[in-house]
PDB file of N, CA and C in Angstrom:
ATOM      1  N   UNK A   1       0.837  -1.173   0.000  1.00  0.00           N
ATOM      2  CA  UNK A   1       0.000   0.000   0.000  1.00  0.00           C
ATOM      3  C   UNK A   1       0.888   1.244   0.000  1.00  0.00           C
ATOM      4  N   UNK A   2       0.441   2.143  -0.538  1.00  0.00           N
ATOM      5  CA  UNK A   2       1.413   4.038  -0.932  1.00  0.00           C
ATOM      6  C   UNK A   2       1.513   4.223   0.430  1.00  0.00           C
ATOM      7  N   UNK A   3       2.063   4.708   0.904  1.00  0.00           N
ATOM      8  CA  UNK A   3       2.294   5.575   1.993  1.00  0.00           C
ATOM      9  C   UNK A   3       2.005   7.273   1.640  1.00  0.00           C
ATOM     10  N   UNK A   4       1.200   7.614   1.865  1.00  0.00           N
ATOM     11  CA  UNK A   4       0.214   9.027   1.867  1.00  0.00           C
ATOM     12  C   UNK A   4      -0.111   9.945   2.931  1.00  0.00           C
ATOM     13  N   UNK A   5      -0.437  11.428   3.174  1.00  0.00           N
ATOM     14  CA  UNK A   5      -0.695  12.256   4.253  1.00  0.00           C
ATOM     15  C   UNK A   5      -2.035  12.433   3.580  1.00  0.00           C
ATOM     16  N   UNK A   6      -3.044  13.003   4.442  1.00  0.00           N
ATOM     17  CA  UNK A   6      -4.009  14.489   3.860  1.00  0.00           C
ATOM     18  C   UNK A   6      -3.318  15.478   3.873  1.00  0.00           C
ATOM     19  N   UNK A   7      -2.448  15.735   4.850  1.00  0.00           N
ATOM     20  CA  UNK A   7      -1.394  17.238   5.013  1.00  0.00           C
ATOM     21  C   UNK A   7      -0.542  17.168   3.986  1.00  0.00           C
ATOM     22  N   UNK A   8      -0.382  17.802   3.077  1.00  0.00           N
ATOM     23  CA  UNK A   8       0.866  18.388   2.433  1.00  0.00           C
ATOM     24  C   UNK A   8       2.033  18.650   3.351  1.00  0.00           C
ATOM     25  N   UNK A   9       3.369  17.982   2.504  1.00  0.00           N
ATOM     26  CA  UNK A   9       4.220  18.988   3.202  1.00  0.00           C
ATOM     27  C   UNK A   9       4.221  20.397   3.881  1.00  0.00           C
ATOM     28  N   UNK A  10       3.769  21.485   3.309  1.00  0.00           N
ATOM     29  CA  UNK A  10       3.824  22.298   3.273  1.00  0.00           C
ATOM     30  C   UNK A  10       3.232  22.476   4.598  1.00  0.00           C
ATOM     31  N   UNK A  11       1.777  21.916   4.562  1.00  0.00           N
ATOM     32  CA  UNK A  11       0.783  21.984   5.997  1.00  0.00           C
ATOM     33  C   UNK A  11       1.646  21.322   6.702  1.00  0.00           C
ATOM     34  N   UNK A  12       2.127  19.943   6.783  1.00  0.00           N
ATOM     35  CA  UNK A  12       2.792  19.322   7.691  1.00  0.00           C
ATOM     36  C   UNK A  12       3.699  20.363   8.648  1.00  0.00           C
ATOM     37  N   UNK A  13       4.458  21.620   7.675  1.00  0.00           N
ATOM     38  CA  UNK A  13       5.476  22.252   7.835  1.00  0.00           C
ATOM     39  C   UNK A  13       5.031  22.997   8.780  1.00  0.00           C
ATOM     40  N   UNK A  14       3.993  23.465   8.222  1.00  0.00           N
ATOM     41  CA  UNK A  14       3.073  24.786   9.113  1.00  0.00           C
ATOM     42  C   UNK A  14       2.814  24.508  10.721  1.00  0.00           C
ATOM     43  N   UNK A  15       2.369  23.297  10.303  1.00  0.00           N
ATOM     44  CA  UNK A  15       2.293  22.410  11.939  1.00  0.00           C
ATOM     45  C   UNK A  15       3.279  22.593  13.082  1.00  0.00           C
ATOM     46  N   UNK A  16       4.152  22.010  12.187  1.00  0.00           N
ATOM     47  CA  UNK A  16       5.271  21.909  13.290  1.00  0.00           C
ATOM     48  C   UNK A  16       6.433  22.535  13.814  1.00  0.00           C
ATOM     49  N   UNK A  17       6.168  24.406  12.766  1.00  0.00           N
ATOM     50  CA  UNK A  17       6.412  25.096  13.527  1.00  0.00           C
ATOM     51  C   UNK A  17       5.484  26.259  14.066  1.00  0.00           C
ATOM     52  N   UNK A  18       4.525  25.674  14.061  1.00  0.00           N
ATOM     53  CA  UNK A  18       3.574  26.257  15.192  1.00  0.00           C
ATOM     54  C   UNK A  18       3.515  25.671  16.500  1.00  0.00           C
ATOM     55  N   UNK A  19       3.491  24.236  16.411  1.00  0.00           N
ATOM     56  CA  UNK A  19       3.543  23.212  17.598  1.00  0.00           C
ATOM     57  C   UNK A  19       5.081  23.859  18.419  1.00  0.00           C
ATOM     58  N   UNK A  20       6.051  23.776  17.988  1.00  0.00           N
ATOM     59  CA  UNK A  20       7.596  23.644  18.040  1.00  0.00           C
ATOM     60  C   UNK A  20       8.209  24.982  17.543  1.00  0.00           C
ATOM     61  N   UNK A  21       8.185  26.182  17.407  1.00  0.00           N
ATOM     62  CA  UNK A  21       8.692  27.499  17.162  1.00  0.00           C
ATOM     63  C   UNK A  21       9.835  28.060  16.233  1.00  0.00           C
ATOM     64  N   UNK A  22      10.789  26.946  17.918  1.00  0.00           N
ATOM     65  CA  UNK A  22      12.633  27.132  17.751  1.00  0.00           C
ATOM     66  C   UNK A  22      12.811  26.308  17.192  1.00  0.00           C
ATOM     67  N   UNK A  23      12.076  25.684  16.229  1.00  0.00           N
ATOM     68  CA  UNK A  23      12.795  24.114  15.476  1.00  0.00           C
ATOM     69  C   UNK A  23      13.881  24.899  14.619  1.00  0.00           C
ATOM     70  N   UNK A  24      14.781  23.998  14.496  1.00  0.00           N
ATOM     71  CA  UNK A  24      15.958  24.779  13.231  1.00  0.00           C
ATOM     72  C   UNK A  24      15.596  23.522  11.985  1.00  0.00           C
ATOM     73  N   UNK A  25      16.069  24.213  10.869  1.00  0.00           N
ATOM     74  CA  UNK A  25      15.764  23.178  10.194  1.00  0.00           C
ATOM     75  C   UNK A  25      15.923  22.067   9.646  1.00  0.00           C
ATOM     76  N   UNK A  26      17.240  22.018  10.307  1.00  0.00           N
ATOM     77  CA  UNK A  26      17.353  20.336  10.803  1.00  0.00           C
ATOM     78  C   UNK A  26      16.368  19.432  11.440  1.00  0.00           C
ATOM     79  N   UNK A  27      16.199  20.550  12.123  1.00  0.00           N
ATOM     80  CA  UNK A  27      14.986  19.665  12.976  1.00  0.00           C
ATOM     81  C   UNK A  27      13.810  19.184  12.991  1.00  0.00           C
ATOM     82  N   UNK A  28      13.342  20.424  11.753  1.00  0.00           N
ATOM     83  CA  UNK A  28      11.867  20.096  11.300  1.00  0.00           C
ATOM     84  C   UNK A  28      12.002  18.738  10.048  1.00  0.00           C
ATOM     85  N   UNK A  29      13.628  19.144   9.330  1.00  0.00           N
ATOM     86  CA  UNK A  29      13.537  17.676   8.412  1.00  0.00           C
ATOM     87  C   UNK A  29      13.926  16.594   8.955  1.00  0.00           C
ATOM     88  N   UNK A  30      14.523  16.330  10.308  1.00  0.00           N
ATOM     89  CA  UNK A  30      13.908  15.143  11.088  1.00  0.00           C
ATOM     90  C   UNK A  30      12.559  14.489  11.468  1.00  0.00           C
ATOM     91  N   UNK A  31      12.080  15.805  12.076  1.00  0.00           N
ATOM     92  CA  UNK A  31      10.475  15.676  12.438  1.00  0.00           C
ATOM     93  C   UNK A  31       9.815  15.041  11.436  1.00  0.00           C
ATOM     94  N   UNK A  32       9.860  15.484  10.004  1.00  0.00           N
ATOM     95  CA  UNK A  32       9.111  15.463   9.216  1.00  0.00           C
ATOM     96  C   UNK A  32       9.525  14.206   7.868  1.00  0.00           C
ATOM     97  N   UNK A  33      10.881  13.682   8.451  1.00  0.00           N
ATOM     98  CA  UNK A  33      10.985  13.093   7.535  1.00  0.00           C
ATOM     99  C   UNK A  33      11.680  13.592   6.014  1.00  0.00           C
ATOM    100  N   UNK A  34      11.871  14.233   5.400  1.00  0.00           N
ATOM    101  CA  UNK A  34      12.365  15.040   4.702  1.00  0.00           C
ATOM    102  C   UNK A  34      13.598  15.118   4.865  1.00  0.00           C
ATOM    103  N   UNK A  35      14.351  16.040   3.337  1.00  0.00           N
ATOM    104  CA  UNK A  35      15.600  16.366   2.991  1.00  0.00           C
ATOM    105  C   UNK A  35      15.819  18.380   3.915  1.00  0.00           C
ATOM    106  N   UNK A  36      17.264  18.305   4.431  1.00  0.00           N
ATOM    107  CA  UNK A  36      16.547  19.768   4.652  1.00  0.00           C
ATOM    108  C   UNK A  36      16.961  20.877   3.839  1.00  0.00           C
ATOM    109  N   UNK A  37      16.930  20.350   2.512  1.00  0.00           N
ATOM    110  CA  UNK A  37      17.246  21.119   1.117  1.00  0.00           C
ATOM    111  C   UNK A  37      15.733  21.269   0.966  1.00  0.00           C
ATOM    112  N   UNK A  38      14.802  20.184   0.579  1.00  0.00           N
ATOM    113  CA  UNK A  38      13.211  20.065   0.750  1.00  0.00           C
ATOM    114  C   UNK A  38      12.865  21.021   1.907  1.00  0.00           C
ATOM    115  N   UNK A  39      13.124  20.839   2.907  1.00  0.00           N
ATOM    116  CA  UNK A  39      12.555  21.796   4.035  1.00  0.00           C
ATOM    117  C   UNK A  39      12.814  23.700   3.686  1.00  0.00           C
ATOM    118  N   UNK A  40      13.893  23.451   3.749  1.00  0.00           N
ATOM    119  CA  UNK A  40      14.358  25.400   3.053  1.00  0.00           C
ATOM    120  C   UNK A  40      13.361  25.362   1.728  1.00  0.00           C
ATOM    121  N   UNK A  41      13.080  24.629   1.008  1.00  0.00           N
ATOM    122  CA  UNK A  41      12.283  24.592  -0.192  1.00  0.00           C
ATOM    123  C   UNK A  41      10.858  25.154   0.323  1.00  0.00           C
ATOM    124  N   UNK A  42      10.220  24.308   1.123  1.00  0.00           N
ATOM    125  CA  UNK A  42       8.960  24.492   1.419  1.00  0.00           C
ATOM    126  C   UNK A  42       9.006  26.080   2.271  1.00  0.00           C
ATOM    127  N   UNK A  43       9.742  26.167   3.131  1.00  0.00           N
ATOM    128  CA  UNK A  43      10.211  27.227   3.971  1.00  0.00           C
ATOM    129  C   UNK A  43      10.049  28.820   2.883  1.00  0.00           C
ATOM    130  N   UNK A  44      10.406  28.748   1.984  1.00  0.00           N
ATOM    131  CA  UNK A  44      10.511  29.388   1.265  1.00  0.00           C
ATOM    132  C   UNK A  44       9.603  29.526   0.104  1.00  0.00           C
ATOM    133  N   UNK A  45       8.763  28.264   0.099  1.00  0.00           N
ATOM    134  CA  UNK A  45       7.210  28.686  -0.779  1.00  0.00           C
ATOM    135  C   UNK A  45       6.611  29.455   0.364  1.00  0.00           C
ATOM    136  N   UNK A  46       6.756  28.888   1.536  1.00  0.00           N
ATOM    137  CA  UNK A  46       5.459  29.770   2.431  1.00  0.00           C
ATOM    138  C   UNK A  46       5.890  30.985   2.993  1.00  0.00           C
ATOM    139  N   UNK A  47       7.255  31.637   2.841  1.00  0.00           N
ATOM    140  CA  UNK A  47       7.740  32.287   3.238  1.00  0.00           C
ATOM    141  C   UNK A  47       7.334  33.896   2.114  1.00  0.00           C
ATOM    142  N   UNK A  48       7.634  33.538   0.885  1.00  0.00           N
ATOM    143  CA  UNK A  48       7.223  34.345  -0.214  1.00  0.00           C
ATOM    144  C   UNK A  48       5.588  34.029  -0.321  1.00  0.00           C
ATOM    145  N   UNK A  49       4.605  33.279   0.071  1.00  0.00           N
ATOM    146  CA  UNK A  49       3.422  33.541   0.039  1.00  0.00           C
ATOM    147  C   UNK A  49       2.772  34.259   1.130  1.00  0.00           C
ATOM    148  N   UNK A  50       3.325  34.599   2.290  1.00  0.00           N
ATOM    149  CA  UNK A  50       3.027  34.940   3.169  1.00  0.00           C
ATOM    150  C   UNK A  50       3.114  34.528   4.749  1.00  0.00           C
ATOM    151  N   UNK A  51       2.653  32.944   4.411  1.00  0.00           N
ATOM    152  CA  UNK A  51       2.421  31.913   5.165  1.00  0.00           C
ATOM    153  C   UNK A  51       3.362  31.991   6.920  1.00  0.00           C
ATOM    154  N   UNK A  52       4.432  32.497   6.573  1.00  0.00           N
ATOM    155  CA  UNK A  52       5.302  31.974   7.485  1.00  0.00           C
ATOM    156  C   UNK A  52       6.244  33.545   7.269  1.00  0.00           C
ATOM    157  N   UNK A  53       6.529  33.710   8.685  1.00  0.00           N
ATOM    158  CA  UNK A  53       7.894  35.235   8.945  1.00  0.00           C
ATOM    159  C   UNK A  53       9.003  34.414   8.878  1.00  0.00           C
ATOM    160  N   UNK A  54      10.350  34.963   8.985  1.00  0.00           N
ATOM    161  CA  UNK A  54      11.284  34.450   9.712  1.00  0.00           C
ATOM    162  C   UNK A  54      12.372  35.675  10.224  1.00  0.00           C
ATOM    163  N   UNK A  55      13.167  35.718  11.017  1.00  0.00           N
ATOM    164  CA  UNK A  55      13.965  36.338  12.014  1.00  0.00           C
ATOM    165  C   UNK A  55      15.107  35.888  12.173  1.00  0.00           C
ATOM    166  N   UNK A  56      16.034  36.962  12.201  1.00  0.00           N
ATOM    167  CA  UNK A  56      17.544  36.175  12.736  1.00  0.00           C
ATOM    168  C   UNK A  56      17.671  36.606  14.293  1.00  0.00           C
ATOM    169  N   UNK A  57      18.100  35.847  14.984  1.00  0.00           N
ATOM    170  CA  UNK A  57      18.835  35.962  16.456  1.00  0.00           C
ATOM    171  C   UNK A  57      19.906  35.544  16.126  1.00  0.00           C
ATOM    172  N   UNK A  58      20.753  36.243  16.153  1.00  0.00           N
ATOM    173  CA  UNK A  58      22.563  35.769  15.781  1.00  0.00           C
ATOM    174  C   UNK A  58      22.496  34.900  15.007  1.00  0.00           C
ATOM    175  N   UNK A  59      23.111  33.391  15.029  1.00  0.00           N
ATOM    176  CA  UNK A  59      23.199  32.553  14.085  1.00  0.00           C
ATOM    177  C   UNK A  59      21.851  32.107  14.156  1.00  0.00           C
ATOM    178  N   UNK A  60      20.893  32.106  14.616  1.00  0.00           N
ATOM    179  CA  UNK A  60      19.745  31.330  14.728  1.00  0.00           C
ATOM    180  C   UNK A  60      18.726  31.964  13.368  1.00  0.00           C
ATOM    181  N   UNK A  61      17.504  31.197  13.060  1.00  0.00           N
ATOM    182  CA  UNK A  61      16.954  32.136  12.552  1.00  0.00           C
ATOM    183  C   UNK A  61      15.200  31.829  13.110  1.00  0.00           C
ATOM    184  N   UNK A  62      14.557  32.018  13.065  1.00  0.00           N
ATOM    185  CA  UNK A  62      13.279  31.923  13.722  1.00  0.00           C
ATOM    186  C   UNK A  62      12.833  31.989  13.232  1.00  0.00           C
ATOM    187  N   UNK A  63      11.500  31.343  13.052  1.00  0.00           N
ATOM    188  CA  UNK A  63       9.939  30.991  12.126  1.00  0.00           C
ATOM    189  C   UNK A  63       8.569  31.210  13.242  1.00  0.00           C
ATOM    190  N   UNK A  64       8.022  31.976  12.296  1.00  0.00           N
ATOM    191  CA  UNK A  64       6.550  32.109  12.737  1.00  0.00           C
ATOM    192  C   UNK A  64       5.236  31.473  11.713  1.00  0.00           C
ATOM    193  N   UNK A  65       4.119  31.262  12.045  1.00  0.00           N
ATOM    194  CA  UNK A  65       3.125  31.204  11.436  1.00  0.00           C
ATOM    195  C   UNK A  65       2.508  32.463  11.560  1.00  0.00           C
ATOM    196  N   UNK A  66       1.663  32.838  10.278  1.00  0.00           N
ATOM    197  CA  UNK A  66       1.415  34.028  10.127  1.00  0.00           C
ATOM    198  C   UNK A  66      -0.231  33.317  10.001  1.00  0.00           C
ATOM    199  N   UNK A  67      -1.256  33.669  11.451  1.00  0.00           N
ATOM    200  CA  UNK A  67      -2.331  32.547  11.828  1.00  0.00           C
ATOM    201  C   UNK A  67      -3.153  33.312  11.150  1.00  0.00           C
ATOM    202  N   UNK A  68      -3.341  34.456  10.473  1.00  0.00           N
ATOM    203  CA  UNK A  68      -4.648  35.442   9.968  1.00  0.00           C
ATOM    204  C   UNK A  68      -4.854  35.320   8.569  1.00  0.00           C
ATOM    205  N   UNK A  69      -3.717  34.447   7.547  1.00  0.00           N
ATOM    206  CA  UNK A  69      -3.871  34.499   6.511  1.00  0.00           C
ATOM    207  C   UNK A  69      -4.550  33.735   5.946  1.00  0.00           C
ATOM    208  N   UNK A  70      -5.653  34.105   5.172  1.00  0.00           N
ATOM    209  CA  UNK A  70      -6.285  32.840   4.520  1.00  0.00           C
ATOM    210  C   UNK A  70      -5.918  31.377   3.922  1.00  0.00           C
ATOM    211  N   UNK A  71      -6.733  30.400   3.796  1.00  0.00           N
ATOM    212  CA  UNK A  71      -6.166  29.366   3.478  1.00  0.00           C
ATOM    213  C   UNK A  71      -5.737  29.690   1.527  1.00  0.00           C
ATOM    214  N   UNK A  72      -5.445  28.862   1.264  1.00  0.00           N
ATOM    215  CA  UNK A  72      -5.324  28.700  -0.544  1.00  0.00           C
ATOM    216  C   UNK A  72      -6.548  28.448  -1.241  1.00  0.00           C
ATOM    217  N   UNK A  73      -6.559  27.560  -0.986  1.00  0.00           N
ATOM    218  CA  UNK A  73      -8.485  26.711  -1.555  1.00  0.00           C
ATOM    219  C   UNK A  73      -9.469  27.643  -1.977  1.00  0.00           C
ATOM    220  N   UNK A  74      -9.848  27.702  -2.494  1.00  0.00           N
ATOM    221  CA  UNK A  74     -11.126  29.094  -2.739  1.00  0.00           C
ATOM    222  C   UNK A  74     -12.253  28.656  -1.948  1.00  0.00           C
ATOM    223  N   UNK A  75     -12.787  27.749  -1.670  1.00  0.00           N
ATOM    224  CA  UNK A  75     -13.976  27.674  -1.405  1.00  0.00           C
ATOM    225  C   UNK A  75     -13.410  27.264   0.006  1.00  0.00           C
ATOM    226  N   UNK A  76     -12.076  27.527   0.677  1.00  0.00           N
ATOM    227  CA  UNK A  76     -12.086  27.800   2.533  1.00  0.00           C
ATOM    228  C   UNK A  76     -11.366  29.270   2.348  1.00  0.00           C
ATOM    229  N   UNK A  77     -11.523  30.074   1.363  1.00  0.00           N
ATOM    230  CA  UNK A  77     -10.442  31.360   1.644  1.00  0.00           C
ATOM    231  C   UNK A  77     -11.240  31.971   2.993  1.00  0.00           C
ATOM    232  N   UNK A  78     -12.193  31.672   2.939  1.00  0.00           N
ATOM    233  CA  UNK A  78     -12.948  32.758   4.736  1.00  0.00           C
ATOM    234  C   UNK A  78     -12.315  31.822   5.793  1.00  0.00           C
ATOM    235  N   UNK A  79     -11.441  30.688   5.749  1.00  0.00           N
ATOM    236  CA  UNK A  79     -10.917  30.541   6.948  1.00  0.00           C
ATOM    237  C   UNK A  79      -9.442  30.655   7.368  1.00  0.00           C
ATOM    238  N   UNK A  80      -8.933  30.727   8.208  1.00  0.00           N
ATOM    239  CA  UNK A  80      -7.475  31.382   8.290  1.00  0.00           C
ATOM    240  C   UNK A  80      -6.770  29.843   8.420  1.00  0.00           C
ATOM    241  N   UNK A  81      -5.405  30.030   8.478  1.00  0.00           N
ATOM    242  CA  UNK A  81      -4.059  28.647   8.567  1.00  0.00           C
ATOM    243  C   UNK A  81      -3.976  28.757  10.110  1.00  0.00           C
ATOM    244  N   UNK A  82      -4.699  29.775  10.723  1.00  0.00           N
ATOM    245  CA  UNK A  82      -4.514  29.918  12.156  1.00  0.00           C
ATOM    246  C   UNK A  82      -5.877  28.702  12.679  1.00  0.00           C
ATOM    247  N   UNK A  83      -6.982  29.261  12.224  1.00  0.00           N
ATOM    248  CA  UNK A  83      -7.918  28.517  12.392  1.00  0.00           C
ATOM    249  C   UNK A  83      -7.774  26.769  12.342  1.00  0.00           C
ATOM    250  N   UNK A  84      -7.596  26.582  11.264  1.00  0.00           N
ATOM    251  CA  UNK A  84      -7.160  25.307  10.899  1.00  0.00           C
ATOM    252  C   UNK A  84      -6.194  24.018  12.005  1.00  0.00           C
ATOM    253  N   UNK A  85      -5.121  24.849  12.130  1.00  0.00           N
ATOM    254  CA  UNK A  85      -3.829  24.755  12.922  1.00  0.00           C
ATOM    255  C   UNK A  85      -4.604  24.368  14.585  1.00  0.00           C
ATOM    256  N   UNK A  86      -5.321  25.465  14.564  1.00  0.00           N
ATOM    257  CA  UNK A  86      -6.157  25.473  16.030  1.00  0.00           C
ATOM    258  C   UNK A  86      -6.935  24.157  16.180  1.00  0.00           C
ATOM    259  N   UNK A  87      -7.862  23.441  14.874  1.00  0.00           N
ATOM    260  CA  UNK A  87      -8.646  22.480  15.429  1.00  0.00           C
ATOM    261  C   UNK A  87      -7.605  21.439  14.881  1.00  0.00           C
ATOM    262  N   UNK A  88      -6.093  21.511  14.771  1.00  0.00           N
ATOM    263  CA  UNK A  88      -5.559  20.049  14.561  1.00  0.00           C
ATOM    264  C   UNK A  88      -5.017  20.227  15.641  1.00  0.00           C
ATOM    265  N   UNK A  89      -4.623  21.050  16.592  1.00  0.00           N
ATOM    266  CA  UNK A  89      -4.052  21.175  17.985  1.00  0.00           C
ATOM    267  C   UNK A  89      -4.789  20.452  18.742  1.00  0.00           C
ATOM    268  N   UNK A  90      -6.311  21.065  18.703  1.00  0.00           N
ATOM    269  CA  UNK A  90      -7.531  20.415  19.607  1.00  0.00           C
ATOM    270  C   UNK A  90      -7.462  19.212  19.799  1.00  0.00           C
ATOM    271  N   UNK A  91      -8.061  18.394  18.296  1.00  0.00           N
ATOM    272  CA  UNK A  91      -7.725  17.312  18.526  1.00  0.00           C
ATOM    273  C   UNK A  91      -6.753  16.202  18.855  1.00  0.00           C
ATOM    274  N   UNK A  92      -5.461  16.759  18.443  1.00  0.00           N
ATOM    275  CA  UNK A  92      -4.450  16.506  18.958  1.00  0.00           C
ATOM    276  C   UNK A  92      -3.767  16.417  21.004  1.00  0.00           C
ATOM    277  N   UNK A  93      -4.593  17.613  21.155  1.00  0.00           N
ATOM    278  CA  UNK A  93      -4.613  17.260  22.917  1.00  0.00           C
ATOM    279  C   UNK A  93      -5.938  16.768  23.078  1.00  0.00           C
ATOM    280  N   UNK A  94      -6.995  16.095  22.519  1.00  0.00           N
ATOM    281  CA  UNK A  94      -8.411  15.536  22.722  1.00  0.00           C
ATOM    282  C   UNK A  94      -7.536  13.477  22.609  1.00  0.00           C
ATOM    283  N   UNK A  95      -6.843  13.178  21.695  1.00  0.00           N
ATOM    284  CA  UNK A  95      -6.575  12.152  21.730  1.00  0.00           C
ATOM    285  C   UNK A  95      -5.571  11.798  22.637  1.00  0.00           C
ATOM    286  N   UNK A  96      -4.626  12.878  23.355  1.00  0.00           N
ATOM    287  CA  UNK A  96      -3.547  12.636  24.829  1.00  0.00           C
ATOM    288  C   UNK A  96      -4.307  12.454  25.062  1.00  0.00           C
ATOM    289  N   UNK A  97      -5.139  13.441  25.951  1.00  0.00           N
ATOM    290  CA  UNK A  97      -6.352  13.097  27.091  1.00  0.00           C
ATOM    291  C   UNK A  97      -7.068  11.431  26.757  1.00  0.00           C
ATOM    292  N   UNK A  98      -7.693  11.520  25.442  1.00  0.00           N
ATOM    293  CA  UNK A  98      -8.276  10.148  25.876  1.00  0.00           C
ATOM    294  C   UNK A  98      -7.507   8.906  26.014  1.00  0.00           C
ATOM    295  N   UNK A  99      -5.968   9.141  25.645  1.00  0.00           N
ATOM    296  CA  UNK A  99      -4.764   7.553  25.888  1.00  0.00           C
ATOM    297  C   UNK A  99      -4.623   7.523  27.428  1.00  0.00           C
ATOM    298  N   UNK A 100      -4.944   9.121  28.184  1.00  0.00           N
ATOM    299  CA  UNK A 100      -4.337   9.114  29.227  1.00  0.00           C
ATOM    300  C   UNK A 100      -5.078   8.758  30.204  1.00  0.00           C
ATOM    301  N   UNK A 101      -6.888   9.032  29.707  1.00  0.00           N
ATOM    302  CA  UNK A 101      -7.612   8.509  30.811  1.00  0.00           C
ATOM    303  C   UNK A 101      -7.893   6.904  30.882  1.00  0.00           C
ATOM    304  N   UNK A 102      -8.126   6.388  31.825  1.00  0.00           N
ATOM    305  CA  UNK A 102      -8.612   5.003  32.155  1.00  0.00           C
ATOM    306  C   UNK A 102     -10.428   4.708  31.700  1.00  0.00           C
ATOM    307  N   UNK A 103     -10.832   5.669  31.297  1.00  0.00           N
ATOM    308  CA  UNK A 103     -12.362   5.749  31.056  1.00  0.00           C
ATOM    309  C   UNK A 103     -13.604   6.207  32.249  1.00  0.00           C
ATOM    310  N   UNK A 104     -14.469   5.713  32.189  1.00  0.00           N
ATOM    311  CA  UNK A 104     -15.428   6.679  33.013  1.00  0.00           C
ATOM    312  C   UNK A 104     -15.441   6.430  34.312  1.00  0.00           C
ATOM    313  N   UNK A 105     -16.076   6.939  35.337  1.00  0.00           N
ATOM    314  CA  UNK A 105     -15.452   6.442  36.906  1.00  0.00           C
ATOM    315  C   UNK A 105     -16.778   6.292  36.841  1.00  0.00           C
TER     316      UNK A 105
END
């Protein structure tokens, strides 16, 4: 069977430096699996679309998500990458919580 996401790289990307901030990008092409020639790649579609800031602190450089910008899609442009980001967080601490509970008392 293919091995497949629903997330695009790109979203994948968005993720995980929203989740994770200070990732360098080594780190996100660990996280993610990826080359981090691919990662500066993607870094740099979303960077020139808007998607994503970045910052230097001395040698460091820093990434933001930019949460107000619309999605791509036409028919979700009324919702933001912030929005989005927000209900994969949710569920994302909705499935800790339920590994972590023992079930109903």
């Amino acid at each position: 069977m293919a091995d497949w996401s629903l997330l695009t790289n790109h979203g994948r990307l968005l993720l995980a430096i929203e989740n994770e901030p200070g990732l360098r990008v080594r780190d996100m092409a660990e996280r993610l699996e990826l080359s981090e020639r691919g990662v500066s790649l993607i870094l740099r579609d979303l960077r020139e679309a808007g998607y994503v800031t970045s910052r230097r602190e001395g040698r460091r450089t820093h990434y933001s998500v930019v949460a107000e910008k619309p999605l791509r899609t036409d028919y979700l442009r009324h919702q933001s990458v912030g929005q989005l980001l927000g209900l994969l967080a949710e569920a994302e601490t909705a499935r800790h919580e339920g590994e972590g509970s023992s079930g109903p008392a």
